[in-house]
N, C-alpha and C. Protein backbone atom coordinates (compact mmCIF):
# COMPACT_ATOMS: atom_id res chain seq x y z
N UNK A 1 30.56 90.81 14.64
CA UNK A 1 30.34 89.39 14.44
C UNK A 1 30.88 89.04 13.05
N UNK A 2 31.79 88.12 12.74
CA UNK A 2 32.34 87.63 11.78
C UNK A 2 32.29 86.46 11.83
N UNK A 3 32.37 85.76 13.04
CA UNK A 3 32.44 84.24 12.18
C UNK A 3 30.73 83.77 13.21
N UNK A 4 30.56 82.89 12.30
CA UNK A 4 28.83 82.50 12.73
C UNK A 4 28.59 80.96 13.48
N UNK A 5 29.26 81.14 14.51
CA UNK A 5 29.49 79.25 15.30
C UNK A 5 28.28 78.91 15.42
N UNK A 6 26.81 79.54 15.20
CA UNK A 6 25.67 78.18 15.56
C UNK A 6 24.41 78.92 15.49
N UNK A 7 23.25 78.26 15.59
CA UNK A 7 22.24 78.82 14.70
C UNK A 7 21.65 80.14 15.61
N UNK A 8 21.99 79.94 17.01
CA UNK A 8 21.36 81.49 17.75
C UNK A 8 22.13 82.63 17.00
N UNK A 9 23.54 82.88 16.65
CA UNK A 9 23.83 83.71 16.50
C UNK A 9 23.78 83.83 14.65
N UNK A 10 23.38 82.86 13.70
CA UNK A 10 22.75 83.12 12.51
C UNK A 10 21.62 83.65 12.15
N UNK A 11 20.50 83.00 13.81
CA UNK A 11 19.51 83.74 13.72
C UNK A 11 19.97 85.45 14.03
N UNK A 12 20.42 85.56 15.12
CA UNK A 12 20.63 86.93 15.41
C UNK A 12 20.70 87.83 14.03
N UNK A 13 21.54 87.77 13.12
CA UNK A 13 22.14 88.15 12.26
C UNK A 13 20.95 88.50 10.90
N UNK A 14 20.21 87.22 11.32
CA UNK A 14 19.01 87.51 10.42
C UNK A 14 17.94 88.41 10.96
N UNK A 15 17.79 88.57 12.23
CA UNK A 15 17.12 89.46 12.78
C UNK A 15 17.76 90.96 12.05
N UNK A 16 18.83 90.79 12.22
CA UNK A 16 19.47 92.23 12.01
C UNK A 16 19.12 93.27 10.95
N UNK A 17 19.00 91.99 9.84
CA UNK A 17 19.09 91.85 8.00
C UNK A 17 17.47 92.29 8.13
N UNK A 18 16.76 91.73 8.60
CA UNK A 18 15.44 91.96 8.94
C UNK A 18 15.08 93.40 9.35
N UNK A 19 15.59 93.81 10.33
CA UNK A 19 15.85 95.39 10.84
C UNK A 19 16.01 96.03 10.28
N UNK A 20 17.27 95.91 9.43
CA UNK A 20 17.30 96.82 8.25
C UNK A 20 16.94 97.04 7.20
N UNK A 21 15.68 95.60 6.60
CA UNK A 21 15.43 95.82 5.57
C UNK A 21 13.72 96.62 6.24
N UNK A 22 13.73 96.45 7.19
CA UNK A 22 12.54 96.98 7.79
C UNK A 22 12.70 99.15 8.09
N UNK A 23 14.01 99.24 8.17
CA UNK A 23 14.25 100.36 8.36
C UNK A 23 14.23 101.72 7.46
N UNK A 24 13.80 100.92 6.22
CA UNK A 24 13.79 101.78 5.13
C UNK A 24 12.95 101.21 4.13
N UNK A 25 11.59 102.44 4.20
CA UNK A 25 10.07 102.60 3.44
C UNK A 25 10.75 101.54 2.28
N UNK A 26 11.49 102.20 1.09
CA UNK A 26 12.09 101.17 -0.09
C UNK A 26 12.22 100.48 -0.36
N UNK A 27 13.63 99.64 1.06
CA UNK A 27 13.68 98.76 1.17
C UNK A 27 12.49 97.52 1.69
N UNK A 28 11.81 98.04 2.50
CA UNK A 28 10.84 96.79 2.83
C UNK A 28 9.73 96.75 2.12
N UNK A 29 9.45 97.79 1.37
CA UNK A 29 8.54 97.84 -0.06
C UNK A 29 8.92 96.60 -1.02
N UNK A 30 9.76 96.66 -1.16
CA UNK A 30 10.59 95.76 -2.37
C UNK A 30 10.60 94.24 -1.87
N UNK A 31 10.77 93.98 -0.18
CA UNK A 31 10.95 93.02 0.14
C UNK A 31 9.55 92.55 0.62
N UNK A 32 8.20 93.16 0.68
CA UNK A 32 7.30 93.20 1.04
C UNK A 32 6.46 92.38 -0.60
N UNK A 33 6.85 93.78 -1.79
CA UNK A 33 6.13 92.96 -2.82
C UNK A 33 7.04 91.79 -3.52
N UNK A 34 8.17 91.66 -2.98
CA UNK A 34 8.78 90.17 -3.59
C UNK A 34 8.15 89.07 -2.98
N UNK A 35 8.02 89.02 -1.66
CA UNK A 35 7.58 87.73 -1.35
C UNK A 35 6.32 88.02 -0.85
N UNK A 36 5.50 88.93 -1.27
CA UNK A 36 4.08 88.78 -0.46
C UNK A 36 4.00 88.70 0.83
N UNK A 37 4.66 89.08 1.38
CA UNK A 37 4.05 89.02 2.99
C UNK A 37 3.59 90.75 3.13
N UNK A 38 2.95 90.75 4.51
CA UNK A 38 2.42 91.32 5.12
C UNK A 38 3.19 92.27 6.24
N UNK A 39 3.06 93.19 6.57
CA UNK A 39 3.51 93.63 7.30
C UNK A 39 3.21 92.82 9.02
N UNK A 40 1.99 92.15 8.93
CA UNK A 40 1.92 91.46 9.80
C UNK A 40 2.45 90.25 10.20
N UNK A 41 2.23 89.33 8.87
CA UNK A 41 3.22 88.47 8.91
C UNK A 41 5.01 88.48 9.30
N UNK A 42 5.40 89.38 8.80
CA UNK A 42 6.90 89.95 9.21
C UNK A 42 6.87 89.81 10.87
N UNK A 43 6.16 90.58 11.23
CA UNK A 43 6.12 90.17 13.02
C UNK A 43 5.88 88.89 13.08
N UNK A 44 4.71 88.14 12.95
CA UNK A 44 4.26 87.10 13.55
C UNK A 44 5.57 86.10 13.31
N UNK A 45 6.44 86.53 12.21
CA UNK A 45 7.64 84.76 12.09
C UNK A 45 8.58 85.65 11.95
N UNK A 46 8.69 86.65 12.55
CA UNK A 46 10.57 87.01 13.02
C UNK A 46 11.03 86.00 14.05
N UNK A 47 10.18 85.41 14.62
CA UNK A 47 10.71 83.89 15.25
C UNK A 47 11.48 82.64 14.86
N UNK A 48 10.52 82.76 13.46
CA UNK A 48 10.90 81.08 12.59
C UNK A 48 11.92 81.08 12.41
N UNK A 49 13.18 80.63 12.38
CA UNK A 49 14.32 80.28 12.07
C UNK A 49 14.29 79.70 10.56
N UNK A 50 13.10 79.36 10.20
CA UNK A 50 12.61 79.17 8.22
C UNK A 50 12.89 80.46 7.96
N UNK A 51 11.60 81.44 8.16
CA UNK A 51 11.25 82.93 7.73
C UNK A 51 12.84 83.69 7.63
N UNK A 52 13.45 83.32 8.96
CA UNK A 52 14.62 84.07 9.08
C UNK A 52 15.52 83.47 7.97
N UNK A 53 15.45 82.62 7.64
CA UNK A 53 16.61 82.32 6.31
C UNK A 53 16.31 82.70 5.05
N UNK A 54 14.62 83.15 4.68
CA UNK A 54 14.09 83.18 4.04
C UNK A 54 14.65 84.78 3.87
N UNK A 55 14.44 85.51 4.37
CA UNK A 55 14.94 86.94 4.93
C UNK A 55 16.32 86.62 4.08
N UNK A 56 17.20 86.20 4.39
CA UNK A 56 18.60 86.30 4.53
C UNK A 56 18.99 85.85 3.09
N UNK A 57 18.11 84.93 2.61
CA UNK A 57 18.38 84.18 1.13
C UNK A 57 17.72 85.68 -0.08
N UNK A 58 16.45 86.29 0.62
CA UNK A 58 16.30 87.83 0.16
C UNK A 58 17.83 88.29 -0.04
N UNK A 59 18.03 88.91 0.78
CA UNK A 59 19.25 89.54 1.04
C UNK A 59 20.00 89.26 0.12
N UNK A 60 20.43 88.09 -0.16
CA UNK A 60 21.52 87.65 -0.66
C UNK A 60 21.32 87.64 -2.18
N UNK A 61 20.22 88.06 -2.69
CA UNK A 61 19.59 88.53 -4.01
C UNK A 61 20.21 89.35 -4.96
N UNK A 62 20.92 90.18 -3.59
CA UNK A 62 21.74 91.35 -4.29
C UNK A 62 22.82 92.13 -3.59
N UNK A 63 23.94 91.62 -4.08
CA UNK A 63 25.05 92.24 -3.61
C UNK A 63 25.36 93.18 -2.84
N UNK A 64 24.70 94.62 -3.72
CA UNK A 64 24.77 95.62 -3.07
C UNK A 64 24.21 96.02 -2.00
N UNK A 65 22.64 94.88 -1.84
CA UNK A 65 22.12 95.22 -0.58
C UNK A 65 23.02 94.40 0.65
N UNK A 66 23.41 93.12 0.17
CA UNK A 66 24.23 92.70 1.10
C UNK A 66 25.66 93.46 1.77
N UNK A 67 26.62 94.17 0.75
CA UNK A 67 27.32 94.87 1.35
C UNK A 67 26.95 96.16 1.96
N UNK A 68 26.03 96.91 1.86
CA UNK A 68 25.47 98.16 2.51
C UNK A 68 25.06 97.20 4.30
N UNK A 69 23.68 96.08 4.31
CA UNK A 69 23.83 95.55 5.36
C UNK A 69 24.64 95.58 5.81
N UNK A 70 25.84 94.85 5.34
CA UNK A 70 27.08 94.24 6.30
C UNK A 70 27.63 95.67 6.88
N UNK A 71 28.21 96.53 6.02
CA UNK A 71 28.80 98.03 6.47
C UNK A 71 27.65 98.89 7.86
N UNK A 72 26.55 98.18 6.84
CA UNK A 72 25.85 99.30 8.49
C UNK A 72 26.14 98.35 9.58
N UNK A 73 26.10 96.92 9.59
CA UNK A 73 26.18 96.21 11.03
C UNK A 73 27.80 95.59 11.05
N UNK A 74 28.37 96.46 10.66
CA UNK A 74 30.09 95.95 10.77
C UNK A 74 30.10 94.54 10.84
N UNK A 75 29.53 93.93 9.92
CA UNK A 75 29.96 92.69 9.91
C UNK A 75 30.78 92.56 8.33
N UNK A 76 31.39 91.48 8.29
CA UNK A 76 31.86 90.80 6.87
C UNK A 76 30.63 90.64 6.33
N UNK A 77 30.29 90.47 4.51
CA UNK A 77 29.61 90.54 4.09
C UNK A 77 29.79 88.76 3.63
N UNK A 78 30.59 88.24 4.11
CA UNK A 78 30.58 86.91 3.83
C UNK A 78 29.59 85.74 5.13
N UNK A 79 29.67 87.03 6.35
CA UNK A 79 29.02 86.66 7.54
C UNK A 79 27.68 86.41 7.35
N UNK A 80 26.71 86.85 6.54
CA UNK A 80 25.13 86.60 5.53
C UNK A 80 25.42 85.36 5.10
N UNK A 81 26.35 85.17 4.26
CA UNK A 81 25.95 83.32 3.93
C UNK A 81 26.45 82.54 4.65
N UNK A 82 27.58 82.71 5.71
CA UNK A 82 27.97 81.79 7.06
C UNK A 82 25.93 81.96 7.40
N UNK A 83 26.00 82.73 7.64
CA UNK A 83 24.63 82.48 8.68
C UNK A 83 23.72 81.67 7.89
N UNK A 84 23.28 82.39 6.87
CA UNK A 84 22.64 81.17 6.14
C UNK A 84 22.44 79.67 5.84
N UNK A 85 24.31 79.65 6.22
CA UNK A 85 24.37 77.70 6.42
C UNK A 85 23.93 77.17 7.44
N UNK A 86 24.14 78.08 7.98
CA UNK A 86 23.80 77.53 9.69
C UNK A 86 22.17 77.55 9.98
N UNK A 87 20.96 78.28 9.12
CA UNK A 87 19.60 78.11 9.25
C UNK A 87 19.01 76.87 8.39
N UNK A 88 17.78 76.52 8.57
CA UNK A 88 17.08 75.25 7.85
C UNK A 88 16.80 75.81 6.66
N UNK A 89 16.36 74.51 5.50
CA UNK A 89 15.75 75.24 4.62
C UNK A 89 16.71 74.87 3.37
N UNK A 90 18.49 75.04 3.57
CA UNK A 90 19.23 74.89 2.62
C UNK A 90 19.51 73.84 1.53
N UNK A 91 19.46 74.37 0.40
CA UNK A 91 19.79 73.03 -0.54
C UNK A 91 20.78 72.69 -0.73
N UNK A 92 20.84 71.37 -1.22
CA UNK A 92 22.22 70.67 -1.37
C UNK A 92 23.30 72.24 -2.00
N UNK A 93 23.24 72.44 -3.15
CA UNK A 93 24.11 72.84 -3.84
C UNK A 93 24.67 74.49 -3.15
N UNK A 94 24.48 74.97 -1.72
CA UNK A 94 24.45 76.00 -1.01
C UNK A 94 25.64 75.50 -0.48
């Protein structure tokens, strides 16, 4: 997936970002005590199309986690902020 035509497949993408930051103790440590959620919470709004941008605007925190994502899910690493435009939530200057 490289180019991001509409919000199912931005969500998808954030699911993904989600997966993987879920896939590794470290990683979801880090993303767990940045924004305070819960391990429960993480389930309950892998739905929201908010949460999921919220996820993705994580992501986008740091480079290196964004290009490791992208390489594990063969996507472009430019494909994270396509998706991002395409979820709610965004501010003007995005």
């Amino acid at each position: 997936m490289t180019a991001i035509a509409g919000q199912e497949q931005a969500e998808t993408l954030a699911l993904q970002a989600l997966g993987y930051l879920a896939a590794d103790e470290d990683r979801l440590s880090r993303f767990v005590l940045t924004t305070g959620l819960t391990p429960q919470d993480l389930r309950q709004r892998a739905g929201d199309p908010l949460f999921l941008a919220g996820v993705l605007d994580y992501l986008m925190t740091d480079d290196a986690l964004v290009v490791a994502f992208a390489e594990e899910n063969a996507v472009a690493p430019e494909a994270v902020m396509a998706a991002r435009r395409r979820l709610p939530g965004l501010s003007a200057e995005m």
